[in-house]
C-alpha atoms as a PDB file:
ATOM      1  CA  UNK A   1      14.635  70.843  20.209  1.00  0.00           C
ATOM      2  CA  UNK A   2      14.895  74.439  19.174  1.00  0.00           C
ATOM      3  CA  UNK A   3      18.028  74.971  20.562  1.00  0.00           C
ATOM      4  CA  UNK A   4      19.457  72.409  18.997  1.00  0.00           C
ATOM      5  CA  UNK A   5      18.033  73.524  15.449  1.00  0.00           C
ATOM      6  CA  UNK A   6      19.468  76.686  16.140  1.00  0.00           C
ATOM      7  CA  UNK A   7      22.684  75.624  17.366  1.00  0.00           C
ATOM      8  CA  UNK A   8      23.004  73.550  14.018  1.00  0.00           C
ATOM      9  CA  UNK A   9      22.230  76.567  12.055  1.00  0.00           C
ATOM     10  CA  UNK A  10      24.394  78.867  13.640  1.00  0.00           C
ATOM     11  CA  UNK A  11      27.317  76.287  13.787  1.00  0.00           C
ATOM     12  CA  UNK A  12      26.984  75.818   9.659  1.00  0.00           C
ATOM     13  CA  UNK A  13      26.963  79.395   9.098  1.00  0.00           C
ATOM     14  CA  UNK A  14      30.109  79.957  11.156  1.00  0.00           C
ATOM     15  CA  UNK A  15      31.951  76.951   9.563  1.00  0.00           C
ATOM     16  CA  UNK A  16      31.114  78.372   6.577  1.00  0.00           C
ATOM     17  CA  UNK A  17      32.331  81.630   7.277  1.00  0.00           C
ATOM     18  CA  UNK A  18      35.480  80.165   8.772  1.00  0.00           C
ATOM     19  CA  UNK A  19      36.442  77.768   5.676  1.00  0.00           C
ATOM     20  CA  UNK A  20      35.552  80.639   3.181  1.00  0.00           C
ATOM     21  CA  UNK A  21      38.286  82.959   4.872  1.00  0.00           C
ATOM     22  CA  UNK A  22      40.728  80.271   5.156  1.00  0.00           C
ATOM     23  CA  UNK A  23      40.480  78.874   1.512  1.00  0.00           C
ATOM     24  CA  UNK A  24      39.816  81.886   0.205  1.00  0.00           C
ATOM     25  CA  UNK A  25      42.856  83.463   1.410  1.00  0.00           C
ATOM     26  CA  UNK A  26      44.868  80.294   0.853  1.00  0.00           C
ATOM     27  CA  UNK A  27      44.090  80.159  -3.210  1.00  0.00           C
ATOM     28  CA  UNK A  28      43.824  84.372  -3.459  1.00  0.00           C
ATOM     29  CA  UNK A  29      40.215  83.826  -4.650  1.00  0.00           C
ATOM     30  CA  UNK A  30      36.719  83.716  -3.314  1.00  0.00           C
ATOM     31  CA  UNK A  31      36.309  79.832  -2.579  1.00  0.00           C
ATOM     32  CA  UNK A  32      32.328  78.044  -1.764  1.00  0.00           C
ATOM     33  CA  UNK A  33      33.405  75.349   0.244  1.00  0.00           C
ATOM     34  CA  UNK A  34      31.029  72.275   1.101  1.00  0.00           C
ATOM     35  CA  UNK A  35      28.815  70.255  -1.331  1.00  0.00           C
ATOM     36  CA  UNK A  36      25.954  72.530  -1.180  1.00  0.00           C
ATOM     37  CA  UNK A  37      25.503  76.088  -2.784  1.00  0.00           C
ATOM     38  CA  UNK A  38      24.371  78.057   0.071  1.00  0.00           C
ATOM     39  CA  UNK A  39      26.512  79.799   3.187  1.00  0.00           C
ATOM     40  CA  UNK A  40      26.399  76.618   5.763  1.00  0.00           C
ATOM     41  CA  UNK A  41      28.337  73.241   5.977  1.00  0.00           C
ATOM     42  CA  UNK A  42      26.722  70.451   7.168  1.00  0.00           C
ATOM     43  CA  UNK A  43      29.549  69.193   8.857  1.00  0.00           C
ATOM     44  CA  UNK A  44      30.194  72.181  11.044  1.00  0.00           C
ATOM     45  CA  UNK A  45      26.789  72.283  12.466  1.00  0.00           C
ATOM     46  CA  UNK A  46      27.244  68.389  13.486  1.00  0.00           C
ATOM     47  CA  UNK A  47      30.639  69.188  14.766  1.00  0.00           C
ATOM     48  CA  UNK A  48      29.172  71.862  16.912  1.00  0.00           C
ATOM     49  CA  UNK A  49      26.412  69.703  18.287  1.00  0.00           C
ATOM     50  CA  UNK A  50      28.551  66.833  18.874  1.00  0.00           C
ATOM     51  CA  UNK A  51      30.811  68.990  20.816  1.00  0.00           C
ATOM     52  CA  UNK A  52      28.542  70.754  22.896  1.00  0.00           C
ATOM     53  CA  UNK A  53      27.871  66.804  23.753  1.00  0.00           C
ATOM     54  CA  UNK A  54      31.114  65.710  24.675  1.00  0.00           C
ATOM     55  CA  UNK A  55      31.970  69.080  26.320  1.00  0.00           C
ATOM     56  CA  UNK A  56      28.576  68.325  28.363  1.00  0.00           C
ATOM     57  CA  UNK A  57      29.683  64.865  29.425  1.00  0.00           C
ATOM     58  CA  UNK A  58      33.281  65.204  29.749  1.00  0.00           C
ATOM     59  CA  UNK A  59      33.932  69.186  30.308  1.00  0.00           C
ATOM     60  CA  UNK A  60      35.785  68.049  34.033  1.00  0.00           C
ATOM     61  CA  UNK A  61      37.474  65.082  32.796  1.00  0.00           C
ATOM     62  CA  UNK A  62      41.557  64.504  32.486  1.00  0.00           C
ATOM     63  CA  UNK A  63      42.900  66.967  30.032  1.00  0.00           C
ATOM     64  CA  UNK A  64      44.699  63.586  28.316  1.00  0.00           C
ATOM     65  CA  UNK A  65      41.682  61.748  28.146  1.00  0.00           C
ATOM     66  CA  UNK A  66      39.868  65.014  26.878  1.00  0.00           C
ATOM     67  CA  UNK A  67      42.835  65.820  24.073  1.00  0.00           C
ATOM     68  CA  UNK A  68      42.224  61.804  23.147  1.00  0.00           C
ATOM     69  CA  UNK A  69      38.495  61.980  22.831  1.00  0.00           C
ATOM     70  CA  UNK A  70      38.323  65.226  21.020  1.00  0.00           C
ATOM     71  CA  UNK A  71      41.132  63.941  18.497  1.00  0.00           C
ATOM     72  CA  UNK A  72      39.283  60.999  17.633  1.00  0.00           C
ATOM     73  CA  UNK A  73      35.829  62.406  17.061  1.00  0.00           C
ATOM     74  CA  UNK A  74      36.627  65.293  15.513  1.00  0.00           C
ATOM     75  CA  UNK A  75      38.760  63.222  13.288  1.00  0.00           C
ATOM     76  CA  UNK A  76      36.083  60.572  12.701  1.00  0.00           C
ATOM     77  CA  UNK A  77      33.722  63.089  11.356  1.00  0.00           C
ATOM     78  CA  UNK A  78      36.347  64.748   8.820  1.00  0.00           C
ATOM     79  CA  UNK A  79      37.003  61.558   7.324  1.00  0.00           C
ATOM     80  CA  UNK A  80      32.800  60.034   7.331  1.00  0.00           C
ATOM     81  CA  UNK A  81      31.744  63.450   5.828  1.00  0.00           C
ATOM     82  CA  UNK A  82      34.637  63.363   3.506  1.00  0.00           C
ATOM     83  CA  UNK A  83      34.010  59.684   2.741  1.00  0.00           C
ATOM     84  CA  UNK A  84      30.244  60.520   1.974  1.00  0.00           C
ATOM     85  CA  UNK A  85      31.227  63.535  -0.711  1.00  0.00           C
ATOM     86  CA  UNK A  86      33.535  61.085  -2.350  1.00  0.00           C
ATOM     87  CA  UNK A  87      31.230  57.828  -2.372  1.00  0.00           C
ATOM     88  CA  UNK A  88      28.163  59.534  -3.168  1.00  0.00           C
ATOM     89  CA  UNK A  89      28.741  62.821  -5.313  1.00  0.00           C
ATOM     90  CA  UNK A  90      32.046  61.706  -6.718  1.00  0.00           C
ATOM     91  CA  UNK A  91      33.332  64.941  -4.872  1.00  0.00           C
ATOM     92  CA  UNK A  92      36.926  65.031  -3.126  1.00  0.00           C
ATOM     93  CA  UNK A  93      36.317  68.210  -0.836  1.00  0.00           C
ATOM     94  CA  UNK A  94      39.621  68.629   0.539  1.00  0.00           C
ATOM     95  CA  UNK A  95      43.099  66.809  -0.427  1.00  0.00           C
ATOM     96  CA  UNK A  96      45.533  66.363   2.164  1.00  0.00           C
ATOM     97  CA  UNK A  97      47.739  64.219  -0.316  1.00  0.00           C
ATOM     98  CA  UNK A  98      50.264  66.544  -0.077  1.00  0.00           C
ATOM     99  CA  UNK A  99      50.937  66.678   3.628  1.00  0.00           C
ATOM    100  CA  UNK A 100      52.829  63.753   5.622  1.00  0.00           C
ATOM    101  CA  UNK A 101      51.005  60.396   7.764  1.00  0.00           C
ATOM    102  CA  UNK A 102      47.315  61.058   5.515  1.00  0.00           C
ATOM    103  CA  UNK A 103      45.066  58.282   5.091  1.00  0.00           C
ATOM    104  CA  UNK A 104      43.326  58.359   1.466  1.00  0.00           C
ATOM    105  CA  UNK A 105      43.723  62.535   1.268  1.00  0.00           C
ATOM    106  CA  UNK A 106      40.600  62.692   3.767  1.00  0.00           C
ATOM    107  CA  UNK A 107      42.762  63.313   7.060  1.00  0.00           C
ATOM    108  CA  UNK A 108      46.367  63.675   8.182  1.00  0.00           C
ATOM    109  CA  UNK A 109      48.288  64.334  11.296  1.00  0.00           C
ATOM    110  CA  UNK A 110      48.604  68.147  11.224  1.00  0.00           C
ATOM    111  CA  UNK A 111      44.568  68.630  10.790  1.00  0.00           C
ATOM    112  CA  UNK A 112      43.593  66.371  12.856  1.00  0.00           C
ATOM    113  CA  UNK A 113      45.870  68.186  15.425  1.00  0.00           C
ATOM    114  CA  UNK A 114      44.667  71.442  14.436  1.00  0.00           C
ATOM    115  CA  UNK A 115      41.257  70.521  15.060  1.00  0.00           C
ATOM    116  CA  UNK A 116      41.911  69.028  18.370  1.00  0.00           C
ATOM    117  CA  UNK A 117      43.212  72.188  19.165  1.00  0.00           C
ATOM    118  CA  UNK A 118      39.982  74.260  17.890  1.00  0.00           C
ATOM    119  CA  UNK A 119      37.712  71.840  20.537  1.00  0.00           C
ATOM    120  CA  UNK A 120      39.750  71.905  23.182  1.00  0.00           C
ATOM    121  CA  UNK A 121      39.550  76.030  23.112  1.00  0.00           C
ATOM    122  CA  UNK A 122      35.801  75.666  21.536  1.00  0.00           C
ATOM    123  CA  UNK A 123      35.622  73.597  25.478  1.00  0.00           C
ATOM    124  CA  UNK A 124      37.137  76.398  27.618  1.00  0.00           C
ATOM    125  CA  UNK A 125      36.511  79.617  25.669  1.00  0.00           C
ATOM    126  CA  UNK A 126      33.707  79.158  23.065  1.00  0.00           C
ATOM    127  CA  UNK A 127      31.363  76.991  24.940  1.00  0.00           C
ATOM    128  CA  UNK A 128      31.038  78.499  28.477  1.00  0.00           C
ATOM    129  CA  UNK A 129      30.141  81.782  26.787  1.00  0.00           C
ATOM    130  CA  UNK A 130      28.258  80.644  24.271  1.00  0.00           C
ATOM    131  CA  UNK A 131      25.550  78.921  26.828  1.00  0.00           C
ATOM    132  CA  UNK A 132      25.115  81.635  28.438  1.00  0.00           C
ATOM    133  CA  UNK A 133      24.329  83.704  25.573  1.00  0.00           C
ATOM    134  CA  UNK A 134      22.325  81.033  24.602  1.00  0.00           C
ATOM    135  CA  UNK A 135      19.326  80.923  27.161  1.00  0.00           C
ATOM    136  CA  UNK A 136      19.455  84.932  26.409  1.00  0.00           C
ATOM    137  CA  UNK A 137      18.183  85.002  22.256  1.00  0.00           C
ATOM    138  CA  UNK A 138      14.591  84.813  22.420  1.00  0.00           C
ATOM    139  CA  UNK A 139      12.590  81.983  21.064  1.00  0.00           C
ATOM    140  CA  UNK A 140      11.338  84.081  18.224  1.00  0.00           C
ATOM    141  CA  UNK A 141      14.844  84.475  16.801  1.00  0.00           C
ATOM    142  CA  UNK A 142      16.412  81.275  17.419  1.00  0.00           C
ATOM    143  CA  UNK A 143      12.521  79.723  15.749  1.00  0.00           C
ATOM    144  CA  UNK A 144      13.254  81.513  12.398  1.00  0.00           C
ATOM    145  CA  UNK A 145      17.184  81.891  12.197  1.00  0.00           C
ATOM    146  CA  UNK A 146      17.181  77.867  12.962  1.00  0.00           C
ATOM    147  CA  UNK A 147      14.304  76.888  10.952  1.00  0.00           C
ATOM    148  CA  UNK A 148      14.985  79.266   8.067  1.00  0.00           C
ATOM    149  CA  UNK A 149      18.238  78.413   7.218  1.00  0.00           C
ATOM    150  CA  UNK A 150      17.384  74.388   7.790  1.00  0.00           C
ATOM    151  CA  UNK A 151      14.554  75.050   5.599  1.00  0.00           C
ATOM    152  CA  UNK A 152      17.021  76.060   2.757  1.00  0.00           C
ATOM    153  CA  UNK A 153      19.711  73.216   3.564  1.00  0.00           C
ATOM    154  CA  UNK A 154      17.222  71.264   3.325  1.00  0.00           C
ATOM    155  CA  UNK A 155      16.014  72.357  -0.110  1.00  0.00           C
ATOM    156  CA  UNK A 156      19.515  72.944  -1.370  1.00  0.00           C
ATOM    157  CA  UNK A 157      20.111  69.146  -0.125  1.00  0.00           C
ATOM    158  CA  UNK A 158      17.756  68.025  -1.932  1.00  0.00           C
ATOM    159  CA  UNK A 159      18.144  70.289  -5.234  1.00  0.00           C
ATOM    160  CA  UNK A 160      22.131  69.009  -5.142  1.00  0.00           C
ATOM    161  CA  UNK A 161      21.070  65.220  -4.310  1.00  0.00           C
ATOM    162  CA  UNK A 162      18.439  65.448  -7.138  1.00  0.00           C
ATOM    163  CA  UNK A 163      20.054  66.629 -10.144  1.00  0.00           C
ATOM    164  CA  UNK A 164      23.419  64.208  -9.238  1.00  0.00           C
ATOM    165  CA  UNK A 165      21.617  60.948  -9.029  1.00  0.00           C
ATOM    166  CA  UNK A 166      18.080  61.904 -11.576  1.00  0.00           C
ATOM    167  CA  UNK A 167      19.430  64.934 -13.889  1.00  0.00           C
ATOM    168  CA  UNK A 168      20.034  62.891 -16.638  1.00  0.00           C
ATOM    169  CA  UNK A 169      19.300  64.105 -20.148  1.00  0.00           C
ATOM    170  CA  UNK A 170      16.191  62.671 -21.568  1.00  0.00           C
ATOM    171  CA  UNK A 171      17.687  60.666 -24.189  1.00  0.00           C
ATOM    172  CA  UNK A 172      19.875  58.951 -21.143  1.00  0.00           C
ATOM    173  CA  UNK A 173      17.445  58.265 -19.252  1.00  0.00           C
ATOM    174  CA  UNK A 174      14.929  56.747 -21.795  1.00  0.00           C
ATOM    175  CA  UNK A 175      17.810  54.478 -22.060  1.00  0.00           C
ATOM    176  CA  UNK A 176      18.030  53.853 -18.164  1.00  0.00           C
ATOM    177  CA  UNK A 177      14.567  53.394 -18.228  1.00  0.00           C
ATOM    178  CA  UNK A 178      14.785  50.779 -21.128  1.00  0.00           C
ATOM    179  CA  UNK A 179      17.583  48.852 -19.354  1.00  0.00           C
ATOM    180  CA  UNK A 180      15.637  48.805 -15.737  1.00  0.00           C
ATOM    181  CA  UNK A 181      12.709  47.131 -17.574  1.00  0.00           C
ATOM    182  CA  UNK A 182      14.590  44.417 -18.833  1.00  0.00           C
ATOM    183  CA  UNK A 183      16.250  43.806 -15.934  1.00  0.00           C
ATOM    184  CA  UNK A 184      12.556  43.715 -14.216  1.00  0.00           C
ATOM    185  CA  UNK A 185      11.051  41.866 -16.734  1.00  0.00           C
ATOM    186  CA  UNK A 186      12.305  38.409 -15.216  1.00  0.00           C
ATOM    187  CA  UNK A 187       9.876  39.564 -11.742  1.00  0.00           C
ATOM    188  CA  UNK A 188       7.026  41.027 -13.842  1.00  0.00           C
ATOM    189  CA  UNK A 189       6.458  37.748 -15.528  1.00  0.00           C
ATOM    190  CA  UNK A 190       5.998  36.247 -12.307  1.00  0.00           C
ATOM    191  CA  UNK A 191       1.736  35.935 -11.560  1.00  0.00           C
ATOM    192  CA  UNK A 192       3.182  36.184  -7.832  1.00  0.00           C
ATOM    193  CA  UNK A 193       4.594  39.248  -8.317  1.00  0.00           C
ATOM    194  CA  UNK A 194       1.905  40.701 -10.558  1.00  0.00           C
ATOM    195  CA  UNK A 195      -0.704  40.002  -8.128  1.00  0.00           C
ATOM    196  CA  UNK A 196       0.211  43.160  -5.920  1.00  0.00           C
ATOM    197  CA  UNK A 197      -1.503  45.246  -8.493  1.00  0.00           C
ATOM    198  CA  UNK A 198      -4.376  44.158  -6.784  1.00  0.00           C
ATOM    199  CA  UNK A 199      -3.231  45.413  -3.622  1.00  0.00           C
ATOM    200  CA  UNK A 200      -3.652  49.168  -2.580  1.00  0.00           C
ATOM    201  CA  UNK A 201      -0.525  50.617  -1.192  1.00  0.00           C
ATOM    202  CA  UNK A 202      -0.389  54.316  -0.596  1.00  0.00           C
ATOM    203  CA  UNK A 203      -3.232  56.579  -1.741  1.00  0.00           C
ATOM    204  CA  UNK A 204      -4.150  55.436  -5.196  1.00  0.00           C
ATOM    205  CA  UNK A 205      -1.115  53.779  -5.835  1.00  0.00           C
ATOM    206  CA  UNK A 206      -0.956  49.975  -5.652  1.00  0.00           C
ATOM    207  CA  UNK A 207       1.660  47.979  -4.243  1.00  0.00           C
ATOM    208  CA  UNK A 208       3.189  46.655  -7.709  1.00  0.00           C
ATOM    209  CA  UNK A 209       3.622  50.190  -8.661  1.00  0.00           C
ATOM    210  CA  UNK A 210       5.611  50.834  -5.248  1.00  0.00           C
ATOM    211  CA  UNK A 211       7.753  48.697  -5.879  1.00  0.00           C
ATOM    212  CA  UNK A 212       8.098  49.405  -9.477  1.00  0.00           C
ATOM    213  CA  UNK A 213       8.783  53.101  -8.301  1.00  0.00           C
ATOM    214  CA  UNK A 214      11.318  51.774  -5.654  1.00  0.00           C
ATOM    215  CA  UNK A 215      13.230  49.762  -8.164  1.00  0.00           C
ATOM    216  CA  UNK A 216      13.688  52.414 -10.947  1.00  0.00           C
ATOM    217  CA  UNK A 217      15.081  54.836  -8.824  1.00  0.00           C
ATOM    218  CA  UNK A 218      17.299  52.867  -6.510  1.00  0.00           C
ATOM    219  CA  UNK A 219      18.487  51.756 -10.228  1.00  0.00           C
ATOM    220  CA  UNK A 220      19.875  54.750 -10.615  1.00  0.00           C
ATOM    221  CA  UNK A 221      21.264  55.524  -7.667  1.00  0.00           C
ATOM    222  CA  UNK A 222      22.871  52.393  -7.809  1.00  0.00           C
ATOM    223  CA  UNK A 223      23.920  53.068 -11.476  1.00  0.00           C
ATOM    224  CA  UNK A 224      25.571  56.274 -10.487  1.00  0.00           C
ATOM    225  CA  UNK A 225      27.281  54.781  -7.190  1.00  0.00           C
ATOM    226  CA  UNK A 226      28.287  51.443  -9.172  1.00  0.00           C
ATOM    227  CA  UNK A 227      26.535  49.616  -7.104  1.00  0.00           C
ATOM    228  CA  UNK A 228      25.555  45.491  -7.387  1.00  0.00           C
ATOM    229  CA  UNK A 229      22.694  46.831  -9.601  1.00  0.00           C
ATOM    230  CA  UNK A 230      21.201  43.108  -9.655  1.00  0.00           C
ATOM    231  CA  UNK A 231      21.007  42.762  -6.311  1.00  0.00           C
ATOM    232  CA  UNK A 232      19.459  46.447  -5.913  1.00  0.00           C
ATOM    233  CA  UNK A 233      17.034  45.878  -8.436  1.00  0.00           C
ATOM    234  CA  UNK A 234      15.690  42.011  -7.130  1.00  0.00           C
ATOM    235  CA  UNK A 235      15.752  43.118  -3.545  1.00  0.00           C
ATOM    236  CA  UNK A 236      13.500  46.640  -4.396  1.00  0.00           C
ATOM    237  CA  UNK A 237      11.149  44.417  -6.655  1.00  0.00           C
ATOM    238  CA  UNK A 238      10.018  41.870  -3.740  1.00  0.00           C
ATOM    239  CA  UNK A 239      10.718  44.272  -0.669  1.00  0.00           C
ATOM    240  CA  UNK A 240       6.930  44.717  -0.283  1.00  0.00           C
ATOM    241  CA  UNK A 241       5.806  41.012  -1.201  1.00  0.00           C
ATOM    242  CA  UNK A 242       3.135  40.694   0.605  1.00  0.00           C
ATOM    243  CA  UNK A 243      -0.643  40.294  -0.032  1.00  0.00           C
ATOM    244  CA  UNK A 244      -3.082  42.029   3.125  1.00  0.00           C
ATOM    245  CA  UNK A 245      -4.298  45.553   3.313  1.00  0.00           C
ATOM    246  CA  UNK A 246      -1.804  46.642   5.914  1.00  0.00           C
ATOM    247  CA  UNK A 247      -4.053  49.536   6.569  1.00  0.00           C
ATOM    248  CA  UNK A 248      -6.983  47.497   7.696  1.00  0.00           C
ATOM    249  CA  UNK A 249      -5.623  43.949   8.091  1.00  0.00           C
ATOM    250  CA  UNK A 250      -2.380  41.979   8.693  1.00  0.00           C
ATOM    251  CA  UNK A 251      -0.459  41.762  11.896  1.00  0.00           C
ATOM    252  CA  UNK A 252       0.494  43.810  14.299  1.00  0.00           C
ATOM    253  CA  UNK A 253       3.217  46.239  14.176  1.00  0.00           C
ATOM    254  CA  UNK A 254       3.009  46.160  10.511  1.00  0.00           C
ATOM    255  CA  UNK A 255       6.178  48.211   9.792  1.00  0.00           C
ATOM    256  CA  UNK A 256       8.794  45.731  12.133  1.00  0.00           C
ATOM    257  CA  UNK A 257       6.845  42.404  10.198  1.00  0.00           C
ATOM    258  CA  UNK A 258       6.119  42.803   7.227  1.00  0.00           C
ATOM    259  CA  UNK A 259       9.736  42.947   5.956  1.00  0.00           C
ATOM    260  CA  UNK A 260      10.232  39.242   7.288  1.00  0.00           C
ATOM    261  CA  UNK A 261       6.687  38.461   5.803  1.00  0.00           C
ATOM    262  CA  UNK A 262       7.931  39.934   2.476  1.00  0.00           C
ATOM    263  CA  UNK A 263      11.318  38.367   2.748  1.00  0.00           C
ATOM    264  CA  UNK A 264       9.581  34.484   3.402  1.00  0.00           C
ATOM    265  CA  UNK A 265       7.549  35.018   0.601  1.00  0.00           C
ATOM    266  CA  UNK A 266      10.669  36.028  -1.659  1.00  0.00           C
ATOM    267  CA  UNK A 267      12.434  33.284  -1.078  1.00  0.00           C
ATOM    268  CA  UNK A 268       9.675  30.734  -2.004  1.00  0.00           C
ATOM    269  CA  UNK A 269       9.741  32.331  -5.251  1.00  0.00           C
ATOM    270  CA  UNK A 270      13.612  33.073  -6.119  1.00  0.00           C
ATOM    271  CA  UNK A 271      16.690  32.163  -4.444  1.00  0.00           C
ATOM    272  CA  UNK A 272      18.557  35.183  -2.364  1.00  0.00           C
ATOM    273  CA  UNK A 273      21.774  36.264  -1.595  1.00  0.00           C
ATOM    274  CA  UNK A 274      23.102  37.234   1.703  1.00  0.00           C
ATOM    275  CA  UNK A 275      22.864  41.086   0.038  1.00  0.00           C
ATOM    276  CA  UNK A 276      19.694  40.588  -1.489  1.00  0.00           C
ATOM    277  CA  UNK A 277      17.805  39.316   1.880  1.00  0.00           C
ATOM    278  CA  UNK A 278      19.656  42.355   3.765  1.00  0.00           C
ATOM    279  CA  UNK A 279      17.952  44.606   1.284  1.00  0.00           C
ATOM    280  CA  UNK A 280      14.209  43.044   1.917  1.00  0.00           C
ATOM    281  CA  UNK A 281      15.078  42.298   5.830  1.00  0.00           C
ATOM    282  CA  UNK A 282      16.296  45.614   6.849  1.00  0.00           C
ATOM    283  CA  UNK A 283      13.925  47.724   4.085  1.00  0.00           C
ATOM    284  CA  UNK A 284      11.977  49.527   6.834  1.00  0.00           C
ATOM    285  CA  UNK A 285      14.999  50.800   8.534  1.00  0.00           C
ATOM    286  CA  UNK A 286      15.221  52.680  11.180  1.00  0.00           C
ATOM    287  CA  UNK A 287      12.074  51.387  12.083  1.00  0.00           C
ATOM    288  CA  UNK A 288      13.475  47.899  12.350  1.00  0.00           C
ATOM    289  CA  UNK A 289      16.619  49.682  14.319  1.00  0.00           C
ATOM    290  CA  UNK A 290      19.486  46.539  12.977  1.00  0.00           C
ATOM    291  CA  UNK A 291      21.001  48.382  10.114  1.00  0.00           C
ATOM    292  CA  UNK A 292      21.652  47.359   6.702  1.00  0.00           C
ATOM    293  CA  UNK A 293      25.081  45.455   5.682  1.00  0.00           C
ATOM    294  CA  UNK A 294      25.697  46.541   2.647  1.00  0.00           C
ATOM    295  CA  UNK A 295      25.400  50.368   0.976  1.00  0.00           C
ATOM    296  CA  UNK A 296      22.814  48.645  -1.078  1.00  0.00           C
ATOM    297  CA  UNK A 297      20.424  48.009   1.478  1.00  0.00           C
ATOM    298  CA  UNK A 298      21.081  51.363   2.433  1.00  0.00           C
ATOM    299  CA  UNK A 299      19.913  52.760  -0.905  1.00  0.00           C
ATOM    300  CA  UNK A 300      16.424  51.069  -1.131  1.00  0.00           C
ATOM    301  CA  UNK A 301      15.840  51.823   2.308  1.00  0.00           C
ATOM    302  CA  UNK A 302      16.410  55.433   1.700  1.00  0.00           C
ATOM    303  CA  UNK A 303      14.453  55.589  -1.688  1.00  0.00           C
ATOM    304  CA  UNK A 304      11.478  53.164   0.115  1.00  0.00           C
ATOM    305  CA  UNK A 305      11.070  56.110   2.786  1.00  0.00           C
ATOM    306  CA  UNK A 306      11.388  59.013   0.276  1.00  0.00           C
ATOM    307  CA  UNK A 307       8.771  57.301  -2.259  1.00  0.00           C
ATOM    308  CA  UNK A 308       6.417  56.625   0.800  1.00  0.00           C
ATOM    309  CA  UNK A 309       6.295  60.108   2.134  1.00  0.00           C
ATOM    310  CA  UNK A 310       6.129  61.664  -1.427  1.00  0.00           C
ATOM    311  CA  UNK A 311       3.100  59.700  -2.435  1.00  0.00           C
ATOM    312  CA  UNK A 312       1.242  61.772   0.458  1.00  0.00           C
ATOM    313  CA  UNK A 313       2.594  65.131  -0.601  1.00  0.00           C
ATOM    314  CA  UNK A 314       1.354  66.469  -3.817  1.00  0.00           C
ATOM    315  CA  UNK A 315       3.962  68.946  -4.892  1.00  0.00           C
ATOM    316  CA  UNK A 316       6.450  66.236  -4.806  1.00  0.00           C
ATOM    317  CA  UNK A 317       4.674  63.967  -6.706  1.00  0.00           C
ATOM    318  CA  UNK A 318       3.786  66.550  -9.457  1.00  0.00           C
ATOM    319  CA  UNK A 319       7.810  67.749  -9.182  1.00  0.00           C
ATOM    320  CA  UNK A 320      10.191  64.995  -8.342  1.00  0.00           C
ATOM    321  CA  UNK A 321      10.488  63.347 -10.971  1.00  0.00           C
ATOM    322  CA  UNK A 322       9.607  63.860 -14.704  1.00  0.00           C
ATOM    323  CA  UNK A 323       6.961  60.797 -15.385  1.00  0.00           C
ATOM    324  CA  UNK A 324       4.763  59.125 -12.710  1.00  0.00           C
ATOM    325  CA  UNK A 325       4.280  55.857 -14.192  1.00  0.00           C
ATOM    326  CA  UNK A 326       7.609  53.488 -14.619  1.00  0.00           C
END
């Protein structure tokens, strides 16, 4: 485990280093590359690890084979990471538009040969030597260089992630606010739906106010993204409908059930979509390991997990967002 946090760390610093000389001397200016603000790229510390993977499993294979594998992979992660920037931040990180056989700007023919090239000599130069200098750093060092920079990705990750999908001015988002509750309304009218208030959920929070929570802010996620909004905001409203004290009562393996319980419940109450009963079914992902179908199921699932661990941390509570109560 800590070499692999350090090998992430030390992989996004290099990457970074790397693009910043190339772009840099490309536009004749000093050019931050990546999404985030700080000197690492996410993607070059999961290139890195994946390589040291494939290199691991097929270091002795058929050079063809090898030149194939590496191609594709390396590849496949320029245009996922590139996809991500673009779907989610709105943020085209690189435009190949300009160069021949590119699919959407995200890849082409000549990078994806150039970075075939860079794993095939990352396999027979950069790798051998860099496991063996590996086993040398001492714990100590690779504990706070891999931790410490995480530790500000992470922070930076979130800082970016925040202020993209919750920054709104406060005028704006009174207004979001205004709109979510009348798109709720329709649920909190229901005495079904109301009667989770009685239920305690996490710490002092009951379950109506979960899902409340839940709702708003995969609202405006889904806002931002363009999203089915409707769908978002039905399945986060009755992805907890349920009525036990899962803490003390209920079946067992609470986490893999209850989404089925919830999603049983939801449809004696309101008919469902084939989107909406993904977003209920699969809420507890990747507990329930079957992932969501749609990028909306994605988003609640996401927000569900955040919202859960931040009710048991109090600086995030007090920080996150700007009101408590939805």
């Amino acid at each position: 485990m800590l070499d692999l946090v350090f090998s992430f760390s030390l992989f996004s610093v290099l990457g970074w280093i790397i693009e910043v000389l190339y772009r840099s001397s490309v536009n004749r200016r000093f050019v931050n590359p990546g999404l985030l603000k700080g000197p690492y790229l996410i993607l070059y510390g999961t290139g890195g690890i994946v390589l040291c993977g494939l290199v691991s499993l097929f270091g002795h294979v058929n050079i063809i084979f090898k030149v194939l594998i590496y191609a594709v992979v390396t590849t496949g992660l320029e245009f996922f990471s590139g996809m991500v920037a673009l779907r989610l931040f709105n943020k085209k990180l690189w435009d190949y538009s300009d160069n021949r056989f590119n699919y959407k700007g995200l890849i082409c023919l000549k990078f994806s040969i150039y970075w075939t090239i860079m794993a095939l000599l990352f396999d027979h130069y950069v790798f051998p030597f860099y496991r063996d200098i590996l086993h040398n750093i001492p714990d100590t060092t690779k504990f706070i260089f891999g931790f410490g920079v995480l530790l500000c990705m992470l922070v930076d990750l979130y800082k970016m992630v925040h202020d993209h999908f919750f920054g709104y001015p406060s005028e704006e988002y009174k207004l979001l606010k205004k709109e979510f509750l009348e798109r709720a309304s329709n649920y909190l009218t229901n005495p079904a739906i109301c009667k989770l208030k009685d239920s305690l959920h996490h710490r002092d929070k009951n379950r109506l106010e979960h899902v409340m929570e839940v709702a708003f802010y995969s609202f405006l996620i889904a806002k931002k993204m363009c999203l089915d909004i409707d769908a978002v905001v039905k399945g986060a409203m009755l992805h907890d409908l349920f009525y036990y004290d899962w803490l003390r009562e209920g079946p067992r393996l609470h986490g893999l059930r209850h989404p089925r319980i919830s999603l049983e419940n939801a449809r004696k109450l309101y008919p469902l979509s084939k989107k909406e009963e993904d977003i209920i079914k699969k809420h507890m992902w990747p507990l329930t390991i079957i992932p969501p179908c749609y990028l909306e199921s994605f988003v609640v699932a996401l927000v569900d997990s955040f919202c859960s661990f931040r009710d048991y941390i109090p600086c995030l509570r007090r920080h996150l967002f700007r009101d408590e109560n939805i």
